[in-house]
N, C-alpha and C. Protein backbone atom coordinates (compact mmCIF):
# COMPACT_ATOMS: atom_id res chain seq x y z
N UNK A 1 48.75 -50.43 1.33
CA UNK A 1 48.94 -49.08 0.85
C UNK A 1 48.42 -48.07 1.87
N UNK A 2 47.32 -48.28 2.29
CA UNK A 2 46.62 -47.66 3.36
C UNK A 2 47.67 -47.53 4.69
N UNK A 3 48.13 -48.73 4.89
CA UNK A 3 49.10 -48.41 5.97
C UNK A 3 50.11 -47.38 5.76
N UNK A 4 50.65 -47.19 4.89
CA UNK A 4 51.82 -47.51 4.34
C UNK A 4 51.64 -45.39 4.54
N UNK A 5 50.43 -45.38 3.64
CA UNK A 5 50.24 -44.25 3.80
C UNK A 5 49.69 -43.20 5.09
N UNK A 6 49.29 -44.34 6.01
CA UNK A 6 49.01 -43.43 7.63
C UNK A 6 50.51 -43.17 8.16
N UNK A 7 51.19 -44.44 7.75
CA UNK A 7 52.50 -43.96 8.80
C UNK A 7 53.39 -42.78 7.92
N UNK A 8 53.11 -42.49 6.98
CA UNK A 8 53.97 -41.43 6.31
C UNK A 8 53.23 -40.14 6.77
N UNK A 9 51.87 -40.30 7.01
CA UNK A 9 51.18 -39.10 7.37
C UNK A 9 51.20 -39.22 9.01
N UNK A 10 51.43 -39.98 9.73
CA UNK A 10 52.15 -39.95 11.33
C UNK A 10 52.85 -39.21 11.45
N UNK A 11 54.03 -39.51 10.18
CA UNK A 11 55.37 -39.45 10.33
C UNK A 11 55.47 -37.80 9.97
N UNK A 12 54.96 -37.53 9.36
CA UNK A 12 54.67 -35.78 9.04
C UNK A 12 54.36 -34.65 10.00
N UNK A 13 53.39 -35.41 10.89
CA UNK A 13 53.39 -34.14 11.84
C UNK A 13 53.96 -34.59 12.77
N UNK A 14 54.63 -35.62 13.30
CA UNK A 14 55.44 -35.78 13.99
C UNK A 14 56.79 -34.95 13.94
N UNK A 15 57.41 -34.90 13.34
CA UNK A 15 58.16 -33.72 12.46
C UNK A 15 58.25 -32.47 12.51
N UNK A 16 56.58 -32.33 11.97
CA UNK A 16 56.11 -31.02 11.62
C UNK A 16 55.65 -30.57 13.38
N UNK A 17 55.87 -31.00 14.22
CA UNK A 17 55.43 -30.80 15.77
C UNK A 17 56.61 -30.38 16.33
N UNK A 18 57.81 -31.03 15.94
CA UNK A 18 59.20 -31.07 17.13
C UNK A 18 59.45 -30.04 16.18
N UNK A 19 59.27 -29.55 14.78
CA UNK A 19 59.88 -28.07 14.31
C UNK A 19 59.17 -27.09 14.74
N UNK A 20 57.47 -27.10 15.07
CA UNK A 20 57.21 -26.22 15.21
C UNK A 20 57.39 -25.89 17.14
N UNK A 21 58.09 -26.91 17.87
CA UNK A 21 58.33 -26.73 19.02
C UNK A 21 59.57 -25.91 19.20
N UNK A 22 60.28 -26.74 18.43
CA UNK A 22 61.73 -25.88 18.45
C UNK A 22 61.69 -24.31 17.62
N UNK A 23 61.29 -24.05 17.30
CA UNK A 23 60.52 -22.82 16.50
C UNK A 23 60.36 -21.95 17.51
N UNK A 24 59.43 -22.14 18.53
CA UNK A 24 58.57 -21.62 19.48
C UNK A 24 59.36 -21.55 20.39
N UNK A 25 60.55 -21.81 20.91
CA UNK A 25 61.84 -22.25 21.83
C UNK A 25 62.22 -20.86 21.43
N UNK A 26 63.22 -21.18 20.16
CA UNK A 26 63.89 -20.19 19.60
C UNK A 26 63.38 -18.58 19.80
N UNK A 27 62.21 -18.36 19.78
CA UNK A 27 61.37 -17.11 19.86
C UNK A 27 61.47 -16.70 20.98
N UNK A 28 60.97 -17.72 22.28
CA UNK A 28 60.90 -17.02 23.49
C UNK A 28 62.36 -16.92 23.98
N UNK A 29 63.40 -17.55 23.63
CA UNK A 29 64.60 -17.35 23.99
C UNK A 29 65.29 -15.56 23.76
N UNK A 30 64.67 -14.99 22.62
CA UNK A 30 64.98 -13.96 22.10
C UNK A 30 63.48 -12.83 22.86
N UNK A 31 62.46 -13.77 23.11
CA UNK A 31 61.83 -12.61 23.33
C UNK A 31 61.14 -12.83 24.96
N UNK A 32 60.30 -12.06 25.30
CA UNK A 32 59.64 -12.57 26.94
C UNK A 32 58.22 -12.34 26.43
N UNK A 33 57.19 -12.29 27.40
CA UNK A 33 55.87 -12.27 27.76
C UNK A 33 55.75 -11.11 28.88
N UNK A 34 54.72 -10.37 28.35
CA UNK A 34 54.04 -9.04 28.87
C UNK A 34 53.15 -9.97 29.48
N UNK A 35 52.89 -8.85 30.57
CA UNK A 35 51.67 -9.57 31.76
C UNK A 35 50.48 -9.97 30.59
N UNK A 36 50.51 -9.62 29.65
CA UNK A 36 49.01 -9.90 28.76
C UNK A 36 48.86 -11.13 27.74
N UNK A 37 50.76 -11.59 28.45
CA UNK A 37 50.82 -13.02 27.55
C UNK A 37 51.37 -12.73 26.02
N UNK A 38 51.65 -11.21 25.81
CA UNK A 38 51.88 -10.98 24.25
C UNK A 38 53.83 -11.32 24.29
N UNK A 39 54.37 -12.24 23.12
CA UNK A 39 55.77 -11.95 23.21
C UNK A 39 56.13 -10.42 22.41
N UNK A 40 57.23 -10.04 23.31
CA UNK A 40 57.93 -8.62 22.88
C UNK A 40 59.66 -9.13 22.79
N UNK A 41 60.02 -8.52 21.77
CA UNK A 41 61.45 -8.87 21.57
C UNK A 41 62.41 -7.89 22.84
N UNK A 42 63.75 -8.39 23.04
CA UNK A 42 64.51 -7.80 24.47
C UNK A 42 66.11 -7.88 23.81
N UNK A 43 66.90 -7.22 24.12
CA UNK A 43 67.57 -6.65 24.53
C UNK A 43 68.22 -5.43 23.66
N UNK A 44 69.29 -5.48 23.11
CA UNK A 44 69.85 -3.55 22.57
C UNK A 44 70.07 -4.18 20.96
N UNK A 45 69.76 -3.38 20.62
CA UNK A 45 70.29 -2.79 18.73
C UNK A 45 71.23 -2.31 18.40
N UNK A 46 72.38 -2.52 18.40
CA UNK A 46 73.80 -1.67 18.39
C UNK A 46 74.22 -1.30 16.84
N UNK A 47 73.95 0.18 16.72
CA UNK A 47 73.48 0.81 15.32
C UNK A 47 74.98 0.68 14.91
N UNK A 48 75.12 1.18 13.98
CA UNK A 48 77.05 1.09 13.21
C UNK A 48 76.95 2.65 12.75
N UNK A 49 78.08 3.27 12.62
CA UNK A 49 78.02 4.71 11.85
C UNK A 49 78.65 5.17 13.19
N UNK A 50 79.43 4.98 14.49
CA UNK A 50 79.65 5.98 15.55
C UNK A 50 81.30 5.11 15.85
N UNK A 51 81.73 5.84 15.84
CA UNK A 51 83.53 5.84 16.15
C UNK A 51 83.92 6.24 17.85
N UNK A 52 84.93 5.75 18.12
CA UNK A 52 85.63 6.07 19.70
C UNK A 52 87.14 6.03 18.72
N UNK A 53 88.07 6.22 20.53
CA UNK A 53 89.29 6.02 20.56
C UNK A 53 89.58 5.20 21.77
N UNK A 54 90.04 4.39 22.21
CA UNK A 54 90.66 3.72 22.87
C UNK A 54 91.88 3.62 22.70
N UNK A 55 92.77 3.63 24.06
CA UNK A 55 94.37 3.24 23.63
C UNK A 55 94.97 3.48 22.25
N UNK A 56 94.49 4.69 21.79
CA UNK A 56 95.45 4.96 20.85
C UNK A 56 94.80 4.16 19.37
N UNK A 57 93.80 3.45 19.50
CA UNK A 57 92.74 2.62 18.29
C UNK A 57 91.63 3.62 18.46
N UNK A 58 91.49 3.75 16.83
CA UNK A 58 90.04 4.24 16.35
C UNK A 58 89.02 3.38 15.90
N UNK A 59 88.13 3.18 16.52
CA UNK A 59 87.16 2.33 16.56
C UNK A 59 85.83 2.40 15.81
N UNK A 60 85.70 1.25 14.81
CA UNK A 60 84.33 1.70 14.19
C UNK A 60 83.29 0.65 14.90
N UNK A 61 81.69 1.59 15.02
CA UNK A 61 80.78 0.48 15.48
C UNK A 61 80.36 -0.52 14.76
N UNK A 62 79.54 -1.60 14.57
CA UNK A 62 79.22 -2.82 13.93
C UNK A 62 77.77 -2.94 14.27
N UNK A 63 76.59 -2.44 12.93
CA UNK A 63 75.68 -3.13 13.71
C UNK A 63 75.64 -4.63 14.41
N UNK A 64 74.49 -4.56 15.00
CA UNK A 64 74.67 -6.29 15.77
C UNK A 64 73.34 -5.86 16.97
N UNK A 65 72.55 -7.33 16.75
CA UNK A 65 72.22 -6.71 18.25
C UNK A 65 72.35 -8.00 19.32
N UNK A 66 72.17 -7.39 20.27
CA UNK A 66 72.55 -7.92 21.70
C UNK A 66 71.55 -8.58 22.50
N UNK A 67 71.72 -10.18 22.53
CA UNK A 67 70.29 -10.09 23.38
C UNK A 67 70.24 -10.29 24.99
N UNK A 68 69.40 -10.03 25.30
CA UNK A 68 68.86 -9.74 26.80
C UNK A 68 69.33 -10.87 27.70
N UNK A 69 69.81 -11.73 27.41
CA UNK A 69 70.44 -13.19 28.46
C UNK A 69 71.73 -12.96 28.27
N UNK A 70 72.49 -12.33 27.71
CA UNK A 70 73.76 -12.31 27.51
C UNK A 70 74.48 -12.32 28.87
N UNK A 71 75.64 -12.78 28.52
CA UNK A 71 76.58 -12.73 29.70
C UNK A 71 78.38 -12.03 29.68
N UNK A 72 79.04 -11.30 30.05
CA UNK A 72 80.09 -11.19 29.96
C UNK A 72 80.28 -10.34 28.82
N UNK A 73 81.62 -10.17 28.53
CA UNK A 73 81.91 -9.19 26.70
C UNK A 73 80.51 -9.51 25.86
N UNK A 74 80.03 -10.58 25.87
CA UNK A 74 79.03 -10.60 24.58
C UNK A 74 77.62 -9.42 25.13
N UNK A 75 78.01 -8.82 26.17
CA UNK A 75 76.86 -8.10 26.10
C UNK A 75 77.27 -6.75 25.85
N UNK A 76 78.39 -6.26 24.94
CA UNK A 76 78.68 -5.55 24.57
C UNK A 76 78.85 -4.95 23.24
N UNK A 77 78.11 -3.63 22.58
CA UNK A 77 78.18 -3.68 21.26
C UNK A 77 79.25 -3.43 20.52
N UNK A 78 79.35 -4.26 19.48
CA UNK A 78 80.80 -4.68 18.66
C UNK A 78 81.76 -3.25 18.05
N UNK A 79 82.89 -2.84 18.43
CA UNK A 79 83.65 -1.88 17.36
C UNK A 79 84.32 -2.98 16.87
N UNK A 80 85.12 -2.62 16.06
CA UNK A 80 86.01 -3.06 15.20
C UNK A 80 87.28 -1.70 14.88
N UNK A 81 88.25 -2.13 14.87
CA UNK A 81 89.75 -0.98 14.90
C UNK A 81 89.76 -0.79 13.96
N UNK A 82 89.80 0.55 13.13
CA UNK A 82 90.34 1.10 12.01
C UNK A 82 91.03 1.85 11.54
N UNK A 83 91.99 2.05 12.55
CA UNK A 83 93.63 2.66 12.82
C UNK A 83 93.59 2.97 13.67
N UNK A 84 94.44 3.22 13.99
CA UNK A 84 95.81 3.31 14.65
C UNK A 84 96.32 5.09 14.84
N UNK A 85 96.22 5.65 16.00
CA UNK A 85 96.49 7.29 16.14
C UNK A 85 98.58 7.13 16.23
N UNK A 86 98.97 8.09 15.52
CA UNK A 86 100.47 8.17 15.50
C UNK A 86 100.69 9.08 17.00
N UNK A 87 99.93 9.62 17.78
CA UNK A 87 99.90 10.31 19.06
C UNK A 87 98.95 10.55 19.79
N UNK A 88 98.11 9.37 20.31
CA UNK A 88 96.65 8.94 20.75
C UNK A 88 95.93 9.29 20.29
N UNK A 89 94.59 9.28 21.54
CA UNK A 89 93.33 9.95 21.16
C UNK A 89 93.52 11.08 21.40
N UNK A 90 92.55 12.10 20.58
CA UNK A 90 92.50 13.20 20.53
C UNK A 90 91.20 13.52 22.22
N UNK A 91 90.19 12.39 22.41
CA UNK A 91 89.20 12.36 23.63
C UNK A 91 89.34 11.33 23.88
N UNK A 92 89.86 10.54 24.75
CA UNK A 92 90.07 9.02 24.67
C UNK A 92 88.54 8.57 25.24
N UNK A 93 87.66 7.50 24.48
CA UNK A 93 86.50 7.12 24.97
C UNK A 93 85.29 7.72 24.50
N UNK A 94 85.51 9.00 24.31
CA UNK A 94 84.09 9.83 23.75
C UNK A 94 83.88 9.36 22.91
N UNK A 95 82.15 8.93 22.19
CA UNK A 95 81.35 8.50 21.05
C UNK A 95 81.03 9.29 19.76
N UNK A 96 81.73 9.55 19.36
CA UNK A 96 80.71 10.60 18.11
C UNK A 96 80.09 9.49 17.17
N UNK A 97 78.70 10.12 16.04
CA UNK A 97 78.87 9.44 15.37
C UNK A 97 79.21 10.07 14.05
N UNK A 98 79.93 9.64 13.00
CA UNK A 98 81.02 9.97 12.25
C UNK A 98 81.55 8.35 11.18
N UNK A 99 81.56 8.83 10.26
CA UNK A 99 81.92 7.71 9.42
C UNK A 99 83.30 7.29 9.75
N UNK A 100 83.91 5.62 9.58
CA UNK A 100 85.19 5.24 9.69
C UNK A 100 86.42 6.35 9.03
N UNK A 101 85.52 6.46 7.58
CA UNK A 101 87.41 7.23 7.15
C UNK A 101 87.70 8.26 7.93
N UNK A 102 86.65 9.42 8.37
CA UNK A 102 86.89 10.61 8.72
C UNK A 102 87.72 10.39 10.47
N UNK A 103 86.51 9.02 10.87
CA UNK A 103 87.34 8.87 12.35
C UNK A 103 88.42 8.57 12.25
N UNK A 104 89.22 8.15 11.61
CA UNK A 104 90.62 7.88 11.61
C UNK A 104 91.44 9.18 11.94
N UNK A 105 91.22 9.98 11.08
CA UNK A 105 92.17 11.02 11.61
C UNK A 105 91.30 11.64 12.40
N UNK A 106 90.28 12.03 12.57
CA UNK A 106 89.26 13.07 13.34
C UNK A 106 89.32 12.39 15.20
N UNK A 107 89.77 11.23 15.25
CA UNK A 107 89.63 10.81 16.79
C UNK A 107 91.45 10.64 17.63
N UNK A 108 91.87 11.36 16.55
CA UNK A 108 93.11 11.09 16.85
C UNK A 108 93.82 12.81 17.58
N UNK A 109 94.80 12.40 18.36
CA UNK A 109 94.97 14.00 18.66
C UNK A 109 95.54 14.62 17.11
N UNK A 110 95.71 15.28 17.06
CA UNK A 110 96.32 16.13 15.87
C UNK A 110 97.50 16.92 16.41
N UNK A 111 98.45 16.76 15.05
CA UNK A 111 99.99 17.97 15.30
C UNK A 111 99.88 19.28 15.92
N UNK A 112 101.11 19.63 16.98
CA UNK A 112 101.09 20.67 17.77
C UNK A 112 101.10 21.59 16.69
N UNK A 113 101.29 21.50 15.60
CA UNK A 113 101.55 22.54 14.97
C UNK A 113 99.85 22.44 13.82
N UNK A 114 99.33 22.04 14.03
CA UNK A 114 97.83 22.14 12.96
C UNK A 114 97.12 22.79 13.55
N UNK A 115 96.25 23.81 12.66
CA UNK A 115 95.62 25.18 13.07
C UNK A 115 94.46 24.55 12.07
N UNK A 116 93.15 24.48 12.91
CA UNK A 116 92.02 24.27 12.45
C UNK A 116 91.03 24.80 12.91
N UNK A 117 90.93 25.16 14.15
CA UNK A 117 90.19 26.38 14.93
C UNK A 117 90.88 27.70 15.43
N UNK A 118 89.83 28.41 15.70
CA UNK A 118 89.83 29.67 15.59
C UNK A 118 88.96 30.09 17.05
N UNK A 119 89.25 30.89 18.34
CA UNK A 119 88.44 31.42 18.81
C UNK A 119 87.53 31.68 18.46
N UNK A 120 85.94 31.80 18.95
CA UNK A 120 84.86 31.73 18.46
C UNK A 120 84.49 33.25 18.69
N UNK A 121 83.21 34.09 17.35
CA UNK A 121 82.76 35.38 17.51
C UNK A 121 82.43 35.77 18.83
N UNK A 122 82.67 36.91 19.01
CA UNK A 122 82.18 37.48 20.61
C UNK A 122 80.56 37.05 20.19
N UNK A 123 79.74 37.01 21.62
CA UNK A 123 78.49 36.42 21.89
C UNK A 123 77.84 35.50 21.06
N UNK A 124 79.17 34.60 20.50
CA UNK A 124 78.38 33.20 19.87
C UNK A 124 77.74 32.17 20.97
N UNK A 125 76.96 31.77 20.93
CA UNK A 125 76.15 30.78 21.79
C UNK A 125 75.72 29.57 21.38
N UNK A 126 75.89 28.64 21.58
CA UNK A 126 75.50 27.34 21.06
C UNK A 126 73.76 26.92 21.42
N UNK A 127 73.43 26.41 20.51
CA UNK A 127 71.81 26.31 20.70
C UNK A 127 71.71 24.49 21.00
N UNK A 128 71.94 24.35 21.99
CA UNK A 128 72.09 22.80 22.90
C UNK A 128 71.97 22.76 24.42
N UNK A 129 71.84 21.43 24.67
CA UNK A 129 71.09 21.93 25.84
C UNK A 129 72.61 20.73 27.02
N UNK A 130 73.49 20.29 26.53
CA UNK A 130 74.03 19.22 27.08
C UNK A 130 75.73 18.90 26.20
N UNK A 131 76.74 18.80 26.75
CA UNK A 131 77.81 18.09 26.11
C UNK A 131 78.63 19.22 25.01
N UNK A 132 78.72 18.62 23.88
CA UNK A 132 79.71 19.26 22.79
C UNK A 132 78.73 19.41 21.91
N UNK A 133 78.80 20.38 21.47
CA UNK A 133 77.90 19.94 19.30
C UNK A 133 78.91 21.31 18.50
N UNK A 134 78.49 20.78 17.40
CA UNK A 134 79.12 21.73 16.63
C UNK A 134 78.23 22.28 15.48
N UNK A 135 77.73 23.41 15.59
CA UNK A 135 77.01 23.60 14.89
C UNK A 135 77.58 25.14 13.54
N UNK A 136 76.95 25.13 12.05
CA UNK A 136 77.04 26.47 11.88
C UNK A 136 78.75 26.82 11.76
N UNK A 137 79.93 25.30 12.09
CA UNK A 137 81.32 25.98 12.30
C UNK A 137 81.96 26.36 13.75
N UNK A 138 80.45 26.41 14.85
CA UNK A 138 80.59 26.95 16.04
C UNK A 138 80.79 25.82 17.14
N UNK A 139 81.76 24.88 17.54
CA UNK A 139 81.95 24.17 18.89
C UNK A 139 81.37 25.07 19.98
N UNK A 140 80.30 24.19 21.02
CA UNK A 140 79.72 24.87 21.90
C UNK A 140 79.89 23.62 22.65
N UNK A 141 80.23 24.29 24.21
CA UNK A 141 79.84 23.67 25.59
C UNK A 141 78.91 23.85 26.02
N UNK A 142 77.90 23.48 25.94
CA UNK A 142 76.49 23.26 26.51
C UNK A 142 76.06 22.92 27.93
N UNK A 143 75.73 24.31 28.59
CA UNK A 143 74.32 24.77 28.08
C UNK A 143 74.43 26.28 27.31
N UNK A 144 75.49 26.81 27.21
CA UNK A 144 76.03 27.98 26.85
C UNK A 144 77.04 28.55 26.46
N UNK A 145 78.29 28.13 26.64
CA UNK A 145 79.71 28.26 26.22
C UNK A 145 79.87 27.91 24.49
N UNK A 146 80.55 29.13 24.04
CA UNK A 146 80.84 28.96 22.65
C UNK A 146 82.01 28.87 23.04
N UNK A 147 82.74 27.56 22.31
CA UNK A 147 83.96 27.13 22.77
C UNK A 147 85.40 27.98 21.57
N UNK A 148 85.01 27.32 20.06
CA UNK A 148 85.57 27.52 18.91
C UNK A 148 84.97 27.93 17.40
N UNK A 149 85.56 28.44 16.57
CA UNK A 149 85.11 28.38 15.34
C UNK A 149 86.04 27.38 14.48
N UNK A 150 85.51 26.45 13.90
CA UNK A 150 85.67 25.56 12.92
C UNK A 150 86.80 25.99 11.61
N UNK A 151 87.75 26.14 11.54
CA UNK A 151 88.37 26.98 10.46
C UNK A 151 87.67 26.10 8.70
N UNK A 152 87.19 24.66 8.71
CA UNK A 152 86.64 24.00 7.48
C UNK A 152 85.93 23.27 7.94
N UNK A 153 84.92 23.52 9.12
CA UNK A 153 83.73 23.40 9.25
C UNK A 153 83.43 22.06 10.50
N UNK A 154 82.44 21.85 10.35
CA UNK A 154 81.69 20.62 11.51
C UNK A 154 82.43 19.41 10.93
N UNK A 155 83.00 18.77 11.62
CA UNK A 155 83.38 16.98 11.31
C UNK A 155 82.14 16.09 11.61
N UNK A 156 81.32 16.75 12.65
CA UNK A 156 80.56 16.05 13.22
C UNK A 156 79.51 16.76 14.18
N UNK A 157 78.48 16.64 14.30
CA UNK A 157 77.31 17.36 15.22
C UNK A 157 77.43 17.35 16.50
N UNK A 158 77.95 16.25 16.68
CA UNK A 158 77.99 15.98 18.56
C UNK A 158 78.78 15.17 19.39
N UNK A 159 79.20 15.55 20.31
CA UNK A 159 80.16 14.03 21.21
C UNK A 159 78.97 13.50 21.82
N UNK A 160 78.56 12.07 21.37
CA UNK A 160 77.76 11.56 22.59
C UNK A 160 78.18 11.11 24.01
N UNK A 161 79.64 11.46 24.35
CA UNK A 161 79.95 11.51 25.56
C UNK A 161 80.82 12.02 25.65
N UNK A 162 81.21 12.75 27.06
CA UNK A 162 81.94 13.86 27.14
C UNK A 162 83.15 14.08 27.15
N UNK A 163 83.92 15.01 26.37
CA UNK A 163 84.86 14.93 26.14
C UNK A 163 85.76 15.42 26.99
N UNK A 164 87.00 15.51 27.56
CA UNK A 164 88.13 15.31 28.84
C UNK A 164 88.70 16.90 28.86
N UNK A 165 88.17 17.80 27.92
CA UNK A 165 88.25 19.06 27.69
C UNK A 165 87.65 19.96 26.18
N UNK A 166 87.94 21.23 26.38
CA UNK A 166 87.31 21.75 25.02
C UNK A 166 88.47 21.67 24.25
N UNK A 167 89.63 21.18 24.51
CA UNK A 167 90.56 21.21 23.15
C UNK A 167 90.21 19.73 23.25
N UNK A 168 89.79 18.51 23.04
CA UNK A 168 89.98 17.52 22.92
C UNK A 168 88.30 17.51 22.21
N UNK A 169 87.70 17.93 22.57
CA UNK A 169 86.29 18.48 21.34
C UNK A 169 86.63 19.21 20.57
N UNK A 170 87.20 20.35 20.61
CA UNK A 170 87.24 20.95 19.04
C UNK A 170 88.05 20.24 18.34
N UNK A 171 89.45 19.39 18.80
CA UNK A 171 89.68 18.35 17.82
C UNK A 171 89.27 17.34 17.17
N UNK A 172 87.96 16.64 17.72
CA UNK A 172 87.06 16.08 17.04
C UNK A 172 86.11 16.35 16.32
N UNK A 173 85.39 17.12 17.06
CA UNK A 173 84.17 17.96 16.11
C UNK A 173 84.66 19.10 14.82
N UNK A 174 85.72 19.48 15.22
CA UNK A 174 86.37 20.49 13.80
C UNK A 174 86.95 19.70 12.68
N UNK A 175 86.98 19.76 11.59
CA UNK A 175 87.45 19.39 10.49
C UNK A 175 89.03 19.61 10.37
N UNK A 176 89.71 18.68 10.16
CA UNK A 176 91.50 18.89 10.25
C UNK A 176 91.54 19.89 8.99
N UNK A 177 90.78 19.47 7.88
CA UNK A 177 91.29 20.12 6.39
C UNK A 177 89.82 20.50 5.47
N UNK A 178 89.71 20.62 4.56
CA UNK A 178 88.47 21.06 4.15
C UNK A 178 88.00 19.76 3.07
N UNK A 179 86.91 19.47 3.17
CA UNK A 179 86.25 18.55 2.78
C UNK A 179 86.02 18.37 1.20
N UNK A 180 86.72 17.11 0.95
CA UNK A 180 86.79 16.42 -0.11
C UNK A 180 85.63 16.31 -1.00
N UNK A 181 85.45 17.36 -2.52
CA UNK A 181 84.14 16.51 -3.37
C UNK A 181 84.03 15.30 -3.44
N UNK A 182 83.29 14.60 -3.04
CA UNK A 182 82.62 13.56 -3.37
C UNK A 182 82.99 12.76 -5.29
């Protein structure tokens, strides 16, 4: 019995050793060592909630994150397509962030004939320091240019990258139509 019972208790941390090795694998694979020997986790967090256009696809982000050994496409954070523009992008490539439904039509160019902005008040000024935002109804080129007024308001606060002109921002950042109660 005595035997019987050492080799089951051998047999336990034997086990309990190669899991807690492979355990310890798994960790540093995801994380590194600071000169102080502490592990810190590595590579990007790719948040979800921010839309593009590509080729004529409106793109939603996916959280996910990315780790630091990656190689090739996988080190890239995930969109996913959620239509399809009937006459491209409206900025092809620029980031806003902006929920899927609204990016659908909001990243798309819009009809020659749709009136949604408005020249902006004499000495409107945008309070930004960089890019597009839309603040207040007011599209501004930053560091100073008031670009447009919003005819039904902000779609969105900001291009996080720059857009290919100010009509290809006020078509994103302006609202096509006026916003749906909830």
């Amino acid at each position: 019995m005595r035997a019987g019972l050492g080799l089951v208790l051998t047999l336990a941390f034997a086990v309990s050793g190669c899991e807690r090795g492979c355990l310890s694998r798994r960790v540093t694979d995801t994380a590194t060592r600071t000169q102080g020997g502490e592990l810190t986790a590595t590579g990007t967090d790719c948040p979800s909630g921010l839309a593009r256009c590509r080729d004529g696809n409106v793109e939603a982000s996916l959280s996910a994150h990315v780790p630091a050994s990656c190689v090739g496409e996988a080190c890239v954070c995930p969109f996913q397509v959620v239509g399809r523009c009937a006459r491209d992008c409206a900025a092809p490539g620029a980031v806003v962030a902006m929920p899927a439904e609204l990016a659908r039509e909001q990243m798309c160019r819009p009809a020659e004939s749709a009136s949604f902005a408005s020249p902006p008040p004499a000495g409107a000024s945008p309070a930004c320091e960089a890019g597009f935002t839309c603040r207040g109804a007011i599209v501004g080129s930053c560091p100073s240019r008031a670009v447009a007024t919003c005819t039904f308001g902000c779609a969105a606060d900001e291009l996080l990258d720059e857009a290919p002109s100010d009509e290809a921002a006020v078509s994103v950042l302006c609202r096509r139509a006026p916003a749906r109660d909830p």
